[in-house]
PDB file of N, CA and C in Angstrom:
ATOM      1  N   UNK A   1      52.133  -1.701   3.195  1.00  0.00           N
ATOM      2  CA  UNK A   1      51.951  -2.895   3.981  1.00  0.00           C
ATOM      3  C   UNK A   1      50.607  -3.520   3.634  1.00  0.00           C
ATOM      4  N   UNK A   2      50.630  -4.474   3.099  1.00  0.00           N
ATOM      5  CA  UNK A   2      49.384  -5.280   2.438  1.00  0.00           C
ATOM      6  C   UNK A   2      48.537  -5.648   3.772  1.00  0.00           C
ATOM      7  N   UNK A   3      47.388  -5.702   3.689  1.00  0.00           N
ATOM      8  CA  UNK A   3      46.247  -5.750   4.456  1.00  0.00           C
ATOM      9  C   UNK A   3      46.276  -7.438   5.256  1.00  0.00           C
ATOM     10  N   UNK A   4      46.294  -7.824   6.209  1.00  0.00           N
ATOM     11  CA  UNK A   4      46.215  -8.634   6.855  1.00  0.00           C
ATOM     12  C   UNK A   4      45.033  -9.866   6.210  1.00  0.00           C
ATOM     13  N   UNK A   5      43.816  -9.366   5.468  1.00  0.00           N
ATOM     14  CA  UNK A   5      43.106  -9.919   4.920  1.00  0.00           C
ATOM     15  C   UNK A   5      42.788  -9.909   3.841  1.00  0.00           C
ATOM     16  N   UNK A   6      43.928  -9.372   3.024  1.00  0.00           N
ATOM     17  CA  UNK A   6      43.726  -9.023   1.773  1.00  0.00           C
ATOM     18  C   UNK A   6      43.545 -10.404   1.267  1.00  0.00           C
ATOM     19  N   UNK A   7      43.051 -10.721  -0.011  1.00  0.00           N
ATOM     20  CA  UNK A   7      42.704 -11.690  -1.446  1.00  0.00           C
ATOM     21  C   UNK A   7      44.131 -12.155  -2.163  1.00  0.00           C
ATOM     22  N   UNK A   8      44.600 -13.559  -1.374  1.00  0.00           N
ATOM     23  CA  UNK A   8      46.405 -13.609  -1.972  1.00  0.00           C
ATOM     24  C   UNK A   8      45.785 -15.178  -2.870  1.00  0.00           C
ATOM     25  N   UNK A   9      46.237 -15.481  -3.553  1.00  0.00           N
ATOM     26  CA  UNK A   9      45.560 -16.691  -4.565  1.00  0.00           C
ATOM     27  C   UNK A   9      46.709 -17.658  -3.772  1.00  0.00           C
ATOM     28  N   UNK A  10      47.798 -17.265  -3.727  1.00  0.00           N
ATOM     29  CA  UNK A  10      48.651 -18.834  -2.611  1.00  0.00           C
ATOM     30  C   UNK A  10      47.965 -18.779  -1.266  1.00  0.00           C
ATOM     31  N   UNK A  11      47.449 -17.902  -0.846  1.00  0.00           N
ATOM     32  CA  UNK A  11      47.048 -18.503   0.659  1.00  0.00           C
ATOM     33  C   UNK A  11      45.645 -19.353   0.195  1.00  0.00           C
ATOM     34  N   UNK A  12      44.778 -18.488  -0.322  1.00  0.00           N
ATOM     35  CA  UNK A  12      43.422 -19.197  -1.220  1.00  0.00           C
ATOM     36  C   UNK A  12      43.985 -20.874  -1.545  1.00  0.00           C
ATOM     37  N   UNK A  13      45.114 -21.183  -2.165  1.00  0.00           N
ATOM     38  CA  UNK A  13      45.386 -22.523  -2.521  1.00  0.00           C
ATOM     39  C   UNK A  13      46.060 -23.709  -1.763  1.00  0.00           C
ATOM     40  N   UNK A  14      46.420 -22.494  -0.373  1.00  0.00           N
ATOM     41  CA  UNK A  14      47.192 -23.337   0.887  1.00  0.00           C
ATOM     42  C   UNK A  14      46.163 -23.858   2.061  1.00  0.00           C
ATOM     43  N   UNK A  15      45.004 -22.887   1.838  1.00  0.00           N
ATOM     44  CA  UNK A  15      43.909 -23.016   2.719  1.00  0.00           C
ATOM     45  C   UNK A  15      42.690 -24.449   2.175  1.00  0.00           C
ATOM     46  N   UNK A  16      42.806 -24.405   1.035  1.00  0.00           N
ATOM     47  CA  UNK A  16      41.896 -25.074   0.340  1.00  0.00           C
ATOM     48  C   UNK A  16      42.531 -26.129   0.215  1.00  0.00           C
ATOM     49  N   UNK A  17      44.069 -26.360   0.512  1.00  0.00           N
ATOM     50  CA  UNK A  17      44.296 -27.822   0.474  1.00  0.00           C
ATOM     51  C   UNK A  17      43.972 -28.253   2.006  1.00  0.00           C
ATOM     52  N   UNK A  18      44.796 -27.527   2.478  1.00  0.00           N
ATOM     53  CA  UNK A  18      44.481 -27.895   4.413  1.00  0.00           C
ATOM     54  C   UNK A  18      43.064 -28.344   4.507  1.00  0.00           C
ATOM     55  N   UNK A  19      42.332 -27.700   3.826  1.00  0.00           N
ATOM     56  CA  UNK A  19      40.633 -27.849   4.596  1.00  0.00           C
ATOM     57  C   UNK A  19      40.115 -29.291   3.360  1.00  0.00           C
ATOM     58  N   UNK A  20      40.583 -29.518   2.323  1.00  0.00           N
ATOM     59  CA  UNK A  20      39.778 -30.652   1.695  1.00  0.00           C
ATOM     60  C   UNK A  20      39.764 -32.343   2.280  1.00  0.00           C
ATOM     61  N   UNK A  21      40.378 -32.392   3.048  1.00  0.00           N
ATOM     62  CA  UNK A  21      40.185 -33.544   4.113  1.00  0.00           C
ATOM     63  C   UNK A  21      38.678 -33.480   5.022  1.00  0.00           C
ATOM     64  N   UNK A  22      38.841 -31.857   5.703  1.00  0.00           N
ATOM     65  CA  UNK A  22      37.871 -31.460   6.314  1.00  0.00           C
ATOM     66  C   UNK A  22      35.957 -31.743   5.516  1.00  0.00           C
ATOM     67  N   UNK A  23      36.703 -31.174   4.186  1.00  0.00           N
ATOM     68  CA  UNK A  23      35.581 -30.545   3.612  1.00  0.00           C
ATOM     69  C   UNK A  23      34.767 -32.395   2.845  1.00  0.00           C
ATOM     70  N   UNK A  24      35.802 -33.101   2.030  1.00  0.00           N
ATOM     71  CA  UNK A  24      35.298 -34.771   2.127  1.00  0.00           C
ATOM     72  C   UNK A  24      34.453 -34.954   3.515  1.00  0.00           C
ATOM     73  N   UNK A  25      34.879 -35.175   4.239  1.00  0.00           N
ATOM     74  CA  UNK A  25      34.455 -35.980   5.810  1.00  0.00           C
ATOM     75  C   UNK A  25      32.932 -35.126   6.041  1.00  0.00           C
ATOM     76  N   UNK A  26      32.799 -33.610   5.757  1.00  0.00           N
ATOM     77  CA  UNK A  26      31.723 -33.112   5.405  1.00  0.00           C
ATOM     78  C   UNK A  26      30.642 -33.758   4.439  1.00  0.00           C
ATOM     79  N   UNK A  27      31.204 -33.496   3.371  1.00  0.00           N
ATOM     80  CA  UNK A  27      30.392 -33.762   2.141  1.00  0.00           C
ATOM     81  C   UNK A  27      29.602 -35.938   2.440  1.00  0.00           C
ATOM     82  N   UNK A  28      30.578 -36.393   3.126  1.00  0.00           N
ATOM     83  CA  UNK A  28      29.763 -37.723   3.469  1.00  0.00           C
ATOM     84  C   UNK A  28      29.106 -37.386   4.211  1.00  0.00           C
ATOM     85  N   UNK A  29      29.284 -36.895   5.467  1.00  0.00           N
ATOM     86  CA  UNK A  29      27.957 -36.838   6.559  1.00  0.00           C
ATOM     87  C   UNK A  29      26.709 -35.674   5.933  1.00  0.00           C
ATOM     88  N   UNK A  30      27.374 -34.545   5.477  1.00  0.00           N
ATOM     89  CA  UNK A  30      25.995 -34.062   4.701  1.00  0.00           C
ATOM     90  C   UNK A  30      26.268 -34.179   3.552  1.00  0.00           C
ATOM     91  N   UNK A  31      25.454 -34.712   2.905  1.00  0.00           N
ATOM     92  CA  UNK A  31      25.632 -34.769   1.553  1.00  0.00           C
ATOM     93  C   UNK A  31      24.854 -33.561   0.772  1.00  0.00           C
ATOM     94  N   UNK A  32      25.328 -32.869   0.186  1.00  0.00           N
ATOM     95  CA  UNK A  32      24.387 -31.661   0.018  1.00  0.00           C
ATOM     96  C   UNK A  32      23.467 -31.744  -1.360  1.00  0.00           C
ATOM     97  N   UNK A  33      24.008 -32.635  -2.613  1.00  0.00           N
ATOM     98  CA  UNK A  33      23.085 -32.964  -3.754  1.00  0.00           C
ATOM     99  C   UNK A  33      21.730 -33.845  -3.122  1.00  0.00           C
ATOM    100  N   UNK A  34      21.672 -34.875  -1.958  1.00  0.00           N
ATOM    101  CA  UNK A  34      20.460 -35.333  -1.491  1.00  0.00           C
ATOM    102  C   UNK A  34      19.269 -34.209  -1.025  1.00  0.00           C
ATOM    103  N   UNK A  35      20.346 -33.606  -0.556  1.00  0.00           N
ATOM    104  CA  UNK A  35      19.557 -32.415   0.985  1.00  0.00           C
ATOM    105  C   UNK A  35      18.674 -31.637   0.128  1.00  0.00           C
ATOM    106  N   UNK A  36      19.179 -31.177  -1.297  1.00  0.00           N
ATOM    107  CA  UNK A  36      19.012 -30.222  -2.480  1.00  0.00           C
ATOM    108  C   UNK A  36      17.770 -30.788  -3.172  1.00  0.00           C
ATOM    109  N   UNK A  37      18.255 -32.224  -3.348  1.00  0.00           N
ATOM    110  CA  UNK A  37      17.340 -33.004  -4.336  1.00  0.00           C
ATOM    111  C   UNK A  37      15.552 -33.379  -2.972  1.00  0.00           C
ATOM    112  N   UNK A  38      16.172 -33.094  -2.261  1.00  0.00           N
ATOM    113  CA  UNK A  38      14.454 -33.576  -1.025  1.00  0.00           C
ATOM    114  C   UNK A  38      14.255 -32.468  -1.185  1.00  0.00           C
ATOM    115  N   UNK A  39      14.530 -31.257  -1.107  1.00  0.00           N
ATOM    116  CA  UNK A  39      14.279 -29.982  -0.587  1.00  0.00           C
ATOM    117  C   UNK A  39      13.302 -29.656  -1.836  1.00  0.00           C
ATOM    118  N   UNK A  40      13.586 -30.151  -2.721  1.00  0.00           N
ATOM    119  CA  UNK A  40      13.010 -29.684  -4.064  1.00  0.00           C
ATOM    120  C   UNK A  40      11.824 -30.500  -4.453  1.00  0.00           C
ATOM    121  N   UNK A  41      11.900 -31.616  -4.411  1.00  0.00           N
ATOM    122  CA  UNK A  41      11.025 -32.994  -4.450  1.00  0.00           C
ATOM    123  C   UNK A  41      10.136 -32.261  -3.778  1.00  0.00           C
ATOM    124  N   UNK A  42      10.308 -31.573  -2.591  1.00  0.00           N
ATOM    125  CA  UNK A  42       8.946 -31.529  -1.174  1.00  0.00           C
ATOM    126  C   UNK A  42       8.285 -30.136  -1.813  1.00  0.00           C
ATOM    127  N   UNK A  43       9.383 -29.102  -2.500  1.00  0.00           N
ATOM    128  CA  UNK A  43       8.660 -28.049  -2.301  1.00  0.00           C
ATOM    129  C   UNK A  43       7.320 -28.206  -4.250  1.00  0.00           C
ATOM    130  N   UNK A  44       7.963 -29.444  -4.862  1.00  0.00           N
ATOM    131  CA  UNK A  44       7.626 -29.552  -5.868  1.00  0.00           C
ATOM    132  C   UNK A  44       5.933 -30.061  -5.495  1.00  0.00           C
ATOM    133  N   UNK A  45       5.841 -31.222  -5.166  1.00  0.00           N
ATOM    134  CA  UNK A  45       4.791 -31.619  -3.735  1.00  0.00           C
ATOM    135  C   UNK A  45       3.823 -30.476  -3.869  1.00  0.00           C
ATOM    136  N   UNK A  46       4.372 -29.477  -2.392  1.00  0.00           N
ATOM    137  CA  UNK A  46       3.730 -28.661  -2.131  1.00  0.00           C
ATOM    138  C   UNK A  46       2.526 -27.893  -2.829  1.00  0.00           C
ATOM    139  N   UNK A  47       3.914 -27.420  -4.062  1.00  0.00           N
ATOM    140  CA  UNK A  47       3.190 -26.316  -4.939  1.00  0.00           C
ATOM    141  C   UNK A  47       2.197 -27.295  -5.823  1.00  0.00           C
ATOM    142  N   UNK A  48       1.950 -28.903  -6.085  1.00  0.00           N
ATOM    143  CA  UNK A  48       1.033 -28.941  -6.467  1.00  0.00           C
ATOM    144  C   UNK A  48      -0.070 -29.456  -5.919  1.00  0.00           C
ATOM    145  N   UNK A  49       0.065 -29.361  -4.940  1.00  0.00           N
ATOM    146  CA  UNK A  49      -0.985 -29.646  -3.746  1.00  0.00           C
ATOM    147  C   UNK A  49      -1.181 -27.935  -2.974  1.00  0.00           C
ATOM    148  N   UNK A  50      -0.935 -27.663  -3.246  1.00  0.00           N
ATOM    149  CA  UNK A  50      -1.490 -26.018  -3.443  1.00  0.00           C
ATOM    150  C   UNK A  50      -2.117 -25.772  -4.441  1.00  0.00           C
ATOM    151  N   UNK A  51      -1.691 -25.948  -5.681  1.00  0.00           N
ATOM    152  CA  UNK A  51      -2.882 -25.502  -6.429  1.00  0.00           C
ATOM    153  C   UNK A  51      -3.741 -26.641  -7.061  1.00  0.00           C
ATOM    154  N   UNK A  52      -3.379 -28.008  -6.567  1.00  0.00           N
ATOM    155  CA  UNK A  52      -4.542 -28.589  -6.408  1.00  0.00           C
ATOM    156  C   UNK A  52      -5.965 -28.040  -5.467  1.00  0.00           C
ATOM    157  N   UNK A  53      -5.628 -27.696  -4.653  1.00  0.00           N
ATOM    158  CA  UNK A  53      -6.300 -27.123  -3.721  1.00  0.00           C
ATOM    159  C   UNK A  53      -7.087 -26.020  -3.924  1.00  0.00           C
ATOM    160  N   UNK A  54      -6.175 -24.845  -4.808  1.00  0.00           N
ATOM    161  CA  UNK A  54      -6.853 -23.829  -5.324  1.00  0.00           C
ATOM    162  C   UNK A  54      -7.717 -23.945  -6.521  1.00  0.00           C
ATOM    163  N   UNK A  55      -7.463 -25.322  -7.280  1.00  0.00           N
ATOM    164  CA  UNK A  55      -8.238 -25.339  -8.433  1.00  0.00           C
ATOM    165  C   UNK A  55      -9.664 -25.719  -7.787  1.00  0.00           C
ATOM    166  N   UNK A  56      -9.592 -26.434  -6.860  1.00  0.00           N
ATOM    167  CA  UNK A  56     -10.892 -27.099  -5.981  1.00  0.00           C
ATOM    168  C   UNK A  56     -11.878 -26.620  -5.675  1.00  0.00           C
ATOM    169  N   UNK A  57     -10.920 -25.335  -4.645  1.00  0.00           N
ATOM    170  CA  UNK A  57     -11.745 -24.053  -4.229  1.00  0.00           C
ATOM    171  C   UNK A  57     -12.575 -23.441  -5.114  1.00  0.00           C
ATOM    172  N   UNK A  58     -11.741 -23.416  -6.364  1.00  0.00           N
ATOM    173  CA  UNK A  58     -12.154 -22.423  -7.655  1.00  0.00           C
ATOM    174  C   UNK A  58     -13.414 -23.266  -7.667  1.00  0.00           C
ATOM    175  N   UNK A  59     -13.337 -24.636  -8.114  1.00  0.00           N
ATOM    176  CA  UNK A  59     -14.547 -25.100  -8.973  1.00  0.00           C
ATOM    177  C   UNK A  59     -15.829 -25.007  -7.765  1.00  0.00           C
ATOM    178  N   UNK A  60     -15.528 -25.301  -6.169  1.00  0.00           N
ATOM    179  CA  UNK A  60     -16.590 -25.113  -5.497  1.00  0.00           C
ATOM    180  C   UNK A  60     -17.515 -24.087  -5.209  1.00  0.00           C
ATOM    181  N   UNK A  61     -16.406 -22.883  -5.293  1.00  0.00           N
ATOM    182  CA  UNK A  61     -17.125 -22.004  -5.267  1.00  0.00           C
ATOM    183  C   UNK A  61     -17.823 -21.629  -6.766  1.00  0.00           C
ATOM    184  N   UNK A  62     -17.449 -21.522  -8.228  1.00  0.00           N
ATOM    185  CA  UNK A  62     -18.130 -21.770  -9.410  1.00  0.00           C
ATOM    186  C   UNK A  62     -19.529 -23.093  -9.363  1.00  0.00           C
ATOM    187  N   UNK A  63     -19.245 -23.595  -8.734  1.00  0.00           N
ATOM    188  CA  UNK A  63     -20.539 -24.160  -8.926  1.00  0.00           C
ATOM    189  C   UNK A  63     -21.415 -23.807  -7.664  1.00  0.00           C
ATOM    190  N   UNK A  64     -20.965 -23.079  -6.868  1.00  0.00           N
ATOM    191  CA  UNK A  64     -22.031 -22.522  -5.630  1.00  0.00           C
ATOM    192  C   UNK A  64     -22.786 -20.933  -6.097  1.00  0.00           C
ATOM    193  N   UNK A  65     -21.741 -20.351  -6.918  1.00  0.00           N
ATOM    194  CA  UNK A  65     -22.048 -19.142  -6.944  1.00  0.00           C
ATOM    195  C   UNK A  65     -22.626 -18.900  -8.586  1.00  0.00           C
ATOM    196  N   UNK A  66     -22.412 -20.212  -9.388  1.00  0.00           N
ATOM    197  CA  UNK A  66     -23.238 -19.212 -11.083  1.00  0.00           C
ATOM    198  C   UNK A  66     -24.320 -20.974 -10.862  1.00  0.00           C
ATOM    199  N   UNK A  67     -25.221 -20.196 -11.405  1.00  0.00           N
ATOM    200  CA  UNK A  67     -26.808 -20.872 -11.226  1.00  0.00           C
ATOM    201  C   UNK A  67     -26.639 -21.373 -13.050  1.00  0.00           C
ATOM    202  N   UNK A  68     -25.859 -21.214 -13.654  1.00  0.00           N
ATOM    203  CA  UNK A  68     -26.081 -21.377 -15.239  1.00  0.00           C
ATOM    204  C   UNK A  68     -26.372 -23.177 -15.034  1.00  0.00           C
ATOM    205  N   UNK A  69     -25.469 -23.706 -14.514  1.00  0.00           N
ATOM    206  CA  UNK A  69     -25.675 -25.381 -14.338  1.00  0.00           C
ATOM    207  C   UNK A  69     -26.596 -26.133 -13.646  1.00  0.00           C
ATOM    208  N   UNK A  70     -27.492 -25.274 -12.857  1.00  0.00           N
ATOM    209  CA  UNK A  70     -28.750 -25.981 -12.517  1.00  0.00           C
ATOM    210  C   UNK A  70     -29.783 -25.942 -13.672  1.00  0.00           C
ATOM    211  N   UNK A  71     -30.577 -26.735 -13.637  1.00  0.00           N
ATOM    212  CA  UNK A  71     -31.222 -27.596 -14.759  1.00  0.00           C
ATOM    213  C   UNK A  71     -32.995 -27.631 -13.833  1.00  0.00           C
ATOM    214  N   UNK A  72     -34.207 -26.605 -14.348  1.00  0.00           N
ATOM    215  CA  UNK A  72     -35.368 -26.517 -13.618  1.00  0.00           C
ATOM    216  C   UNK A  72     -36.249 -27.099 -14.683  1.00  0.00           C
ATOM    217  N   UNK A  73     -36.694 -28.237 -14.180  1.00  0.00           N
ATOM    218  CA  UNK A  73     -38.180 -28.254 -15.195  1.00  0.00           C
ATOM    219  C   UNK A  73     -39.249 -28.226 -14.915  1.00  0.00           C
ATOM    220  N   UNK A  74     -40.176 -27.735 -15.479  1.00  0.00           N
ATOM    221  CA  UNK A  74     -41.622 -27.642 -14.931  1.00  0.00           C
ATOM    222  C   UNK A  74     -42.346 -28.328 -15.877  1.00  0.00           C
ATOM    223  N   UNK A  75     -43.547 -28.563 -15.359  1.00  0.00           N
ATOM    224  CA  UNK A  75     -44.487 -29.378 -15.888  1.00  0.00           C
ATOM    225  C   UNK A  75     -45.842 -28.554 -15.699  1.00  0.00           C
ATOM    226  N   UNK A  76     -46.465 -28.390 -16.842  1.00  0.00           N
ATOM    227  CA  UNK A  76     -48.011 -27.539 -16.945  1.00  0.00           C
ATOM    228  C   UNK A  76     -48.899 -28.462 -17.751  1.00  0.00           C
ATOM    229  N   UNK A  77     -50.263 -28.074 -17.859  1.00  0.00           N
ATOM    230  CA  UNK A  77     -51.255 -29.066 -18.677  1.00  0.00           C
ATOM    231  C   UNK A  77     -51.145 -27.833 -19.929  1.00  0.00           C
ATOM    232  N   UNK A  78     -51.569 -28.649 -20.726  1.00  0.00           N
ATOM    233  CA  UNK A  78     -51.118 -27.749 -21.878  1.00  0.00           C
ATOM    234  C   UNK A  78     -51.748 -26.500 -22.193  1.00  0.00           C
ATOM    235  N   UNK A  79     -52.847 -26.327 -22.240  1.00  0.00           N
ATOM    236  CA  UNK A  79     -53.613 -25.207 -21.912  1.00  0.00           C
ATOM    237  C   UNK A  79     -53.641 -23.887 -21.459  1.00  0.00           C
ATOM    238  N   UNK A  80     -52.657 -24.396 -20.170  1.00  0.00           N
ATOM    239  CA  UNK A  80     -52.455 -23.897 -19.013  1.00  0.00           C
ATOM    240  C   UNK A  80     -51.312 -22.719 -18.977  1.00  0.00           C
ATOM    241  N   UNK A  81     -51.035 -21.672 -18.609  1.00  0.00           N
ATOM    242  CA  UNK A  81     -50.054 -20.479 -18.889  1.00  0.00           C
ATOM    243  C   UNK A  81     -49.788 -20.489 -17.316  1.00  0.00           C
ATOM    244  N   UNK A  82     -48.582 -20.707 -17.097  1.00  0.00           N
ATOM    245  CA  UNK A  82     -47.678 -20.615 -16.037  1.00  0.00           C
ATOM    246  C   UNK A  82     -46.542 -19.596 -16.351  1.00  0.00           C
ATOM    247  N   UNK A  83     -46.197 -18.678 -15.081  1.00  0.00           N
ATOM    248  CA  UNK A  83     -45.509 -17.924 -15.087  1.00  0.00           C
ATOM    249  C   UNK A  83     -44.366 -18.294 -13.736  1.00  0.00           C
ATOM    250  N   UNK A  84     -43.022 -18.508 -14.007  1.00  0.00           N
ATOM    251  CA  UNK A  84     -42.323 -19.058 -12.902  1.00  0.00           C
ATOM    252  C   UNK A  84     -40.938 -18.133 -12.702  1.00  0.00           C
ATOM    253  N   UNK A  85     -40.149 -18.108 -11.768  1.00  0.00           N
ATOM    254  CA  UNK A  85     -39.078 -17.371 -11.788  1.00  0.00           C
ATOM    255  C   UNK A  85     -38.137 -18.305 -11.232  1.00  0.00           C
ATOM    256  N   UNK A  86     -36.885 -18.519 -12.173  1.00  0.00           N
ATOM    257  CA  UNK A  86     -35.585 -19.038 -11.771  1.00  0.00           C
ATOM    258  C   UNK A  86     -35.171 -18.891 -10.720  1.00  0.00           C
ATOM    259  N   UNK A  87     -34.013 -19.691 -10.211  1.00  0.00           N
ATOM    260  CA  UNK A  87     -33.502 -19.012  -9.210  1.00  0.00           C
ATOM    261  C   UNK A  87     -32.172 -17.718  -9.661  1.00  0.00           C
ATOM    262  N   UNK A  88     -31.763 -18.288 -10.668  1.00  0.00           N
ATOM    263  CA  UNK A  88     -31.046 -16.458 -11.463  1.00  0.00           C
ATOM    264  C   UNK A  88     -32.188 -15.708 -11.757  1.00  0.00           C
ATOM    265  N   UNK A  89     -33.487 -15.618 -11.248  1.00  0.00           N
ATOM    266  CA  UNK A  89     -34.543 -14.448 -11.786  1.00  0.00           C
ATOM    267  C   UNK A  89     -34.420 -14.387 -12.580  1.00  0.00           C
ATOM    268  N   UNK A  90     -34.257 -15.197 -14.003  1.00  0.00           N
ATOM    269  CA  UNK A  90     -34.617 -15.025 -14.856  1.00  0.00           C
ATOM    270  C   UNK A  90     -36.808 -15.483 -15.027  1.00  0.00           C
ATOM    271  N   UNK A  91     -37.243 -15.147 -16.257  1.00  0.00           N
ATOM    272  CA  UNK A  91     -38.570 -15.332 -16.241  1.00  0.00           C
ATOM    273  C   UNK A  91     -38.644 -15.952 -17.343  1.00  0.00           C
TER     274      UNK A  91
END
């Protein structure tokens, strides 16, 4: 006695006609290639306004934290022997 829910390809093709009236009248009110196409657009967005964001971070903190791009000049009379220390301590 075959299973009440068994996998029959004529019911599969009796069901799928009954319901494609259903399934049109669907597909206009949601349209699912729009829903797909925003969903993607936004998350596309996102991710580059995320790592816009992270590239930002990156460069703020690179220029807060390496001293290589500050630029010190001093001025002495010529004569004169000055001894000064960076702010990387260098001498």
């Amino acid at each position: 006695m075959p299973h009440k829910h068994s996998h029959d390809p004529d019911s599969d093709s009796f069901q799928d006609a009954a319901l494609e009236d259903y399934r049109d009248a669907l597909r206009e009110l949601f349209p699912l290639e729009d829903l797909v196409r925003k969903a993607s657009r936004r998350r596309r967005v996102r991710r580059a306004a995320a790592g816009a964001v992270v590239c930002a971070a990156a460069g703020v903190c690179t220029w807060i934290l390496d001293h290589a791009h500050r630029i010190e000049q001093f001025h002495t009379v010529v004569s004169k022997h000055t001894v000064t220390r960076a702010h990387d301590g260098a001498a």
